[in-house]
C-alpha atoms as a PDB file:
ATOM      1  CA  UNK A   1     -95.378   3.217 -61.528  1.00  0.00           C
ATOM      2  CA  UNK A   2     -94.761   6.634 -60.133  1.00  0.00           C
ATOM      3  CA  UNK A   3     -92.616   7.337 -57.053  1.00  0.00           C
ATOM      4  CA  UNK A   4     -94.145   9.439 -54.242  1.00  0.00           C
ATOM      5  CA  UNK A   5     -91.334  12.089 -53.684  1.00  0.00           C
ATOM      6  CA  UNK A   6     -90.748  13.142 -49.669  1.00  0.00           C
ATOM      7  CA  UNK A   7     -91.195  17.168 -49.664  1.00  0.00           C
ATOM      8  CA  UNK A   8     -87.542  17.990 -48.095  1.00  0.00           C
ATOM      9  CA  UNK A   9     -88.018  20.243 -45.212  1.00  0.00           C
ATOM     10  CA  UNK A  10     -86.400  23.471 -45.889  1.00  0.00           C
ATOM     11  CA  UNK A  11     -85.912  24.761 -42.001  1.00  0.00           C
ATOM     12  CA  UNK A  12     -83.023  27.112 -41.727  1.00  0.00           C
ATOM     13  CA  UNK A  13     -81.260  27.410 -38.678  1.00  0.00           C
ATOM     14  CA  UNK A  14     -81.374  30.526 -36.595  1.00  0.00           C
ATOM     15  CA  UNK A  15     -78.132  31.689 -35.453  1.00  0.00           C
ATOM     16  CA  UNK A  16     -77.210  33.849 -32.681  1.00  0.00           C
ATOM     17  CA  UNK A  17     -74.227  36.342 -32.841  1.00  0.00           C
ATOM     18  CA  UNK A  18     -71.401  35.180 -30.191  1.00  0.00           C
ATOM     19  CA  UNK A  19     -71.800  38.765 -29.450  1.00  0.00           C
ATOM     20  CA  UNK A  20     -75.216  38.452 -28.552  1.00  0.00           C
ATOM     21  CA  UNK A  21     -74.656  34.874 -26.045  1.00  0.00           C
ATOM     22  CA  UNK A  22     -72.083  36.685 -24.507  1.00  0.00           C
ATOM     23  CA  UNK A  23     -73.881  40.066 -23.567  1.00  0.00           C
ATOM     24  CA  UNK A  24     -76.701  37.475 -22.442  1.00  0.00           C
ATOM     25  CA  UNK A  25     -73.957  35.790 -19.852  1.00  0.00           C
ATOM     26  CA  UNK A  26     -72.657  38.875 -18.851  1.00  0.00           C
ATOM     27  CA  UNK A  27     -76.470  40.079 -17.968  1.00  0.00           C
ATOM     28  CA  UNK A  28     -76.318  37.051 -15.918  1.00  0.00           C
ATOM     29  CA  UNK A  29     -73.526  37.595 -13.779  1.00  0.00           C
ATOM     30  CA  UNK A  30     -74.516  40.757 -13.442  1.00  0.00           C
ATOM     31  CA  UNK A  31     -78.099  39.882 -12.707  1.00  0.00           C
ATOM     32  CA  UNK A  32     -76.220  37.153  -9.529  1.00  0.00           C
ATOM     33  CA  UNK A  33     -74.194  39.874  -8.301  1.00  0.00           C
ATOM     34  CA  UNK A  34     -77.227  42.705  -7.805  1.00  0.00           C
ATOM     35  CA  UNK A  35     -79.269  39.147  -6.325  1.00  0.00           C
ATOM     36  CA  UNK A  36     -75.687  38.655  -3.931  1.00  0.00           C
ATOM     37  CA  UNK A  37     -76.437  42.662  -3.211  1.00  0.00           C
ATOM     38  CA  UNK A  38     -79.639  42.729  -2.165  1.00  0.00           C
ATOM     39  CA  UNK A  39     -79.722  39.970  -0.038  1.00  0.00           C
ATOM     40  CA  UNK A  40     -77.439  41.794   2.171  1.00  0.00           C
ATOM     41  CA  UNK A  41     -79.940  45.170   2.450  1.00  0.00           C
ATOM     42  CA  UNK A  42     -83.113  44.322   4.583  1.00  0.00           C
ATOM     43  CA  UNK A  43     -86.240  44.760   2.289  1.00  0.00           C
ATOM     44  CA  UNK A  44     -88.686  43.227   4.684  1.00  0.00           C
ATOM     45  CA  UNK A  45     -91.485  41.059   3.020  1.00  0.00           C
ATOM     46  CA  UNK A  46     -90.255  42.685  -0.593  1.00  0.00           C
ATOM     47  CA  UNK A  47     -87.129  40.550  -0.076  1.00  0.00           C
ATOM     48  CA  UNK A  48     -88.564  37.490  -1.664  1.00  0.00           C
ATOM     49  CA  UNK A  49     -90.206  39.515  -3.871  1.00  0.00           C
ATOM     50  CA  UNK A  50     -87.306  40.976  -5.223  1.00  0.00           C
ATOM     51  CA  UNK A  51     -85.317  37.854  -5.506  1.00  0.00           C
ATOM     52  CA  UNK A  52     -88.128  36.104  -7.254  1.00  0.00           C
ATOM     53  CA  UNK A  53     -88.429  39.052  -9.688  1.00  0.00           C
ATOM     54  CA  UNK A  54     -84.375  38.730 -10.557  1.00  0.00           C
ATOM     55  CA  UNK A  55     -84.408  34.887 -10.576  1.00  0.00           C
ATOM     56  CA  UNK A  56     -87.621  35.402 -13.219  1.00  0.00           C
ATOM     57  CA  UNK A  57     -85.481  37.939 -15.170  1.00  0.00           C
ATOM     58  CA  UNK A  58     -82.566  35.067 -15.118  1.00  0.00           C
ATOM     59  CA  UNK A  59     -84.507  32.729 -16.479  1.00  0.00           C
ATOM     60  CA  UNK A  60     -85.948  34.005 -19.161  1.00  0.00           C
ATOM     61  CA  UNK A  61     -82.983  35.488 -20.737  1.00  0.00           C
ATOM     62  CA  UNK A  62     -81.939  31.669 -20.133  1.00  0.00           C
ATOM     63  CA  UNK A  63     -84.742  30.227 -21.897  1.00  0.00           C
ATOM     64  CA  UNK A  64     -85.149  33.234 -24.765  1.00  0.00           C
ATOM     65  CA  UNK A  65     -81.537  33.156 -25.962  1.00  0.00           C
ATOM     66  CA  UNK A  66     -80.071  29.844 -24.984  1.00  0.00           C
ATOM     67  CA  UNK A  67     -83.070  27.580 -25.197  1.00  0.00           C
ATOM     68  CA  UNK A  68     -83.777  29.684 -28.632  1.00  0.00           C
ATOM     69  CA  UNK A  69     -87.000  29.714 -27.441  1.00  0.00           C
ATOM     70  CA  UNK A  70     -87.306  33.511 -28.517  1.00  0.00           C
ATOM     71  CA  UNK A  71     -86.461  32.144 -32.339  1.00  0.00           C
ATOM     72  CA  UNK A  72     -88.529  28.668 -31.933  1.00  0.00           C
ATOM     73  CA  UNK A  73     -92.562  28.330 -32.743  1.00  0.00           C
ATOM     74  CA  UNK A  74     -94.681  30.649 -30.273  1.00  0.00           C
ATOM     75  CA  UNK A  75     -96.882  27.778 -28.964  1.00  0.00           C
ATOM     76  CA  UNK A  76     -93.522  27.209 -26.958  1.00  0.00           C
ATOM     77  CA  UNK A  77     -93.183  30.334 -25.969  1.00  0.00           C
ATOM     78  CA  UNK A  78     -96.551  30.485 -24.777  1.00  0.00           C
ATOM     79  CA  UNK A  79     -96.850  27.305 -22.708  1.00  0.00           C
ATOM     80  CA  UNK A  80     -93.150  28.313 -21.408  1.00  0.00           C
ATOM     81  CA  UNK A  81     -94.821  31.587 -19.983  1.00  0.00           C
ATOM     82  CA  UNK A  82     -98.264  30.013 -18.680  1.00  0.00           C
ATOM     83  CA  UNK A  83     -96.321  28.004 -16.541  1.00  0.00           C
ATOM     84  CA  UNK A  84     -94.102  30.721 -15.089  1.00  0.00           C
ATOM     85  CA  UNK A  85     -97.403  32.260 -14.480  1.00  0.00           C
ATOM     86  CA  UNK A  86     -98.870  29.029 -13.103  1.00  0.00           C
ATOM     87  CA  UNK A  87     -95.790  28.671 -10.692  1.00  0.00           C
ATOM     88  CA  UNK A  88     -96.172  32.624  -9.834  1.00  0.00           C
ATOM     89  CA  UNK A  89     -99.466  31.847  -8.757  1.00  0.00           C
ATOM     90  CA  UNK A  90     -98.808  28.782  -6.284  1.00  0.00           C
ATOM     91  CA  UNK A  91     -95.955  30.591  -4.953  1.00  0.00           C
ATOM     92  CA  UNK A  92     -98.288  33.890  -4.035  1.00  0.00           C
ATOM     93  CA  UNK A  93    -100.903  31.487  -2.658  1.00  0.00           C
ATOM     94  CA  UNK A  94     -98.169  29.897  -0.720  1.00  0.00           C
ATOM     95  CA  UNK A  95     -96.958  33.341   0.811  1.00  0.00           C
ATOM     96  CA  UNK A  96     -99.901  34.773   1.684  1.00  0.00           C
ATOM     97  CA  UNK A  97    -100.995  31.323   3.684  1.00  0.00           C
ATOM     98  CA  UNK A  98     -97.427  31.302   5.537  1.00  0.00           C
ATOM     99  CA  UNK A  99     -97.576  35.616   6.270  1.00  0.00           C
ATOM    100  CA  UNK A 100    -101.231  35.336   8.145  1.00  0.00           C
ATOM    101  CA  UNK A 101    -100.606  32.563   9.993  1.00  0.00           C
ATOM    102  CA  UNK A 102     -99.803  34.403  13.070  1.00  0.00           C
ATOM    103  CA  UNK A 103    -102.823  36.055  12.874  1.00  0.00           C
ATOM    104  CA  UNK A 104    -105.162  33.351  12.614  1.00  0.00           C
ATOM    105  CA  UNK A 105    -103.563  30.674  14.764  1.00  0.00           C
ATOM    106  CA  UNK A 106    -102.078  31.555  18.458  1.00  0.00           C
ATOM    107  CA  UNK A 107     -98.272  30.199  18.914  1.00  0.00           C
ATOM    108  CA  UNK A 108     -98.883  27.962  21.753  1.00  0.00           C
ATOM    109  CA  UNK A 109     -95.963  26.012  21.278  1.00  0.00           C
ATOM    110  CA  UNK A 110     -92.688  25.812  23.430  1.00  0.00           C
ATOM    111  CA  UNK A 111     -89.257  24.112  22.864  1.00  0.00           C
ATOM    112  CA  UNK A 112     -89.045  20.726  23.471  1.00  0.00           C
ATOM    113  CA  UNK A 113     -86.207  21.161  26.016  1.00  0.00           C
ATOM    114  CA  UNK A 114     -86.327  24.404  27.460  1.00  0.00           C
ATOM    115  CA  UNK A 115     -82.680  24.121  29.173  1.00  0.00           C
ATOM    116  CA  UNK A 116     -80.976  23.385  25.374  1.00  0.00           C
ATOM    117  CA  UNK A 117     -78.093  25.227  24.950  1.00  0.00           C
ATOM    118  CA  UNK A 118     -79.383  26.988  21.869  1.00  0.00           C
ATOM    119  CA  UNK A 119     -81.728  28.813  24.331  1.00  0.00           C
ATOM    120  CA  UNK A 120     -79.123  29.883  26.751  1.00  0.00           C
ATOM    121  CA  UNK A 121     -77.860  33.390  26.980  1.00  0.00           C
ATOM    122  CA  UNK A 122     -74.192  33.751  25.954  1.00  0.00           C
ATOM    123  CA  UNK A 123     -72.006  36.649  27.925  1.00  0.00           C
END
């Protein structure tokens, strides 16, 4: 009677330099501060735009180094970027239905309570 013999999996680990995690965290902190920075500085529409850009940045340093997902198969890596690309896309639709709304629909509306103190002019 022969024995069926399980093929041992021979998967070596990948391992990341502490070097490398921590020039990854300080990217991050950096990558906060310049998002703390620019909310301050009035961009106009390009603030969100900027701010979504960094927060992108952020996450994929997240998900390449921490998650491994740089090291890990590339059908992960794709389906990791088709969604940011997927999300991209909802929020763009989503901005450009909120920014033309003026233009289509005429504010008609007034407050409920005109004499609320949030409407009253301080000295």
């Amino acid at each position: 009677m022969k024995m069926s013999t399980v093929k041992e999996h021979s998967a070596s680990e990948h391992i990341i330099p502490l070097k490398t995690y921590l020039g990854i965290a300080i990217a991050l902190v950096v990558l906060t501060g310049i998002t703390v920075a620019v909310s301050f500085v009035h961009l106009g529409p390009f603030n969100l735009v900027v701010a979504m850009l960094i927060a992108t940045t952020k996450g994929t340093l997240v998900a390449l180094i921490f998650m491994h997902l740089k090291y890990d198969n590339k059908f992960f890596a794709t389906i990791f970027t088709i969604s940011l690309l997927f999300v991209s896309v909802l929020i763009i639709l989503t901005m450009f239905d909120t920014e033309t709304r003026g233009d289509i629909y005429d504010v008609k509306a007034r407050p409920i309570q005109e004499n609320a103190k949030i409407y009253q002019q301080t000295p």
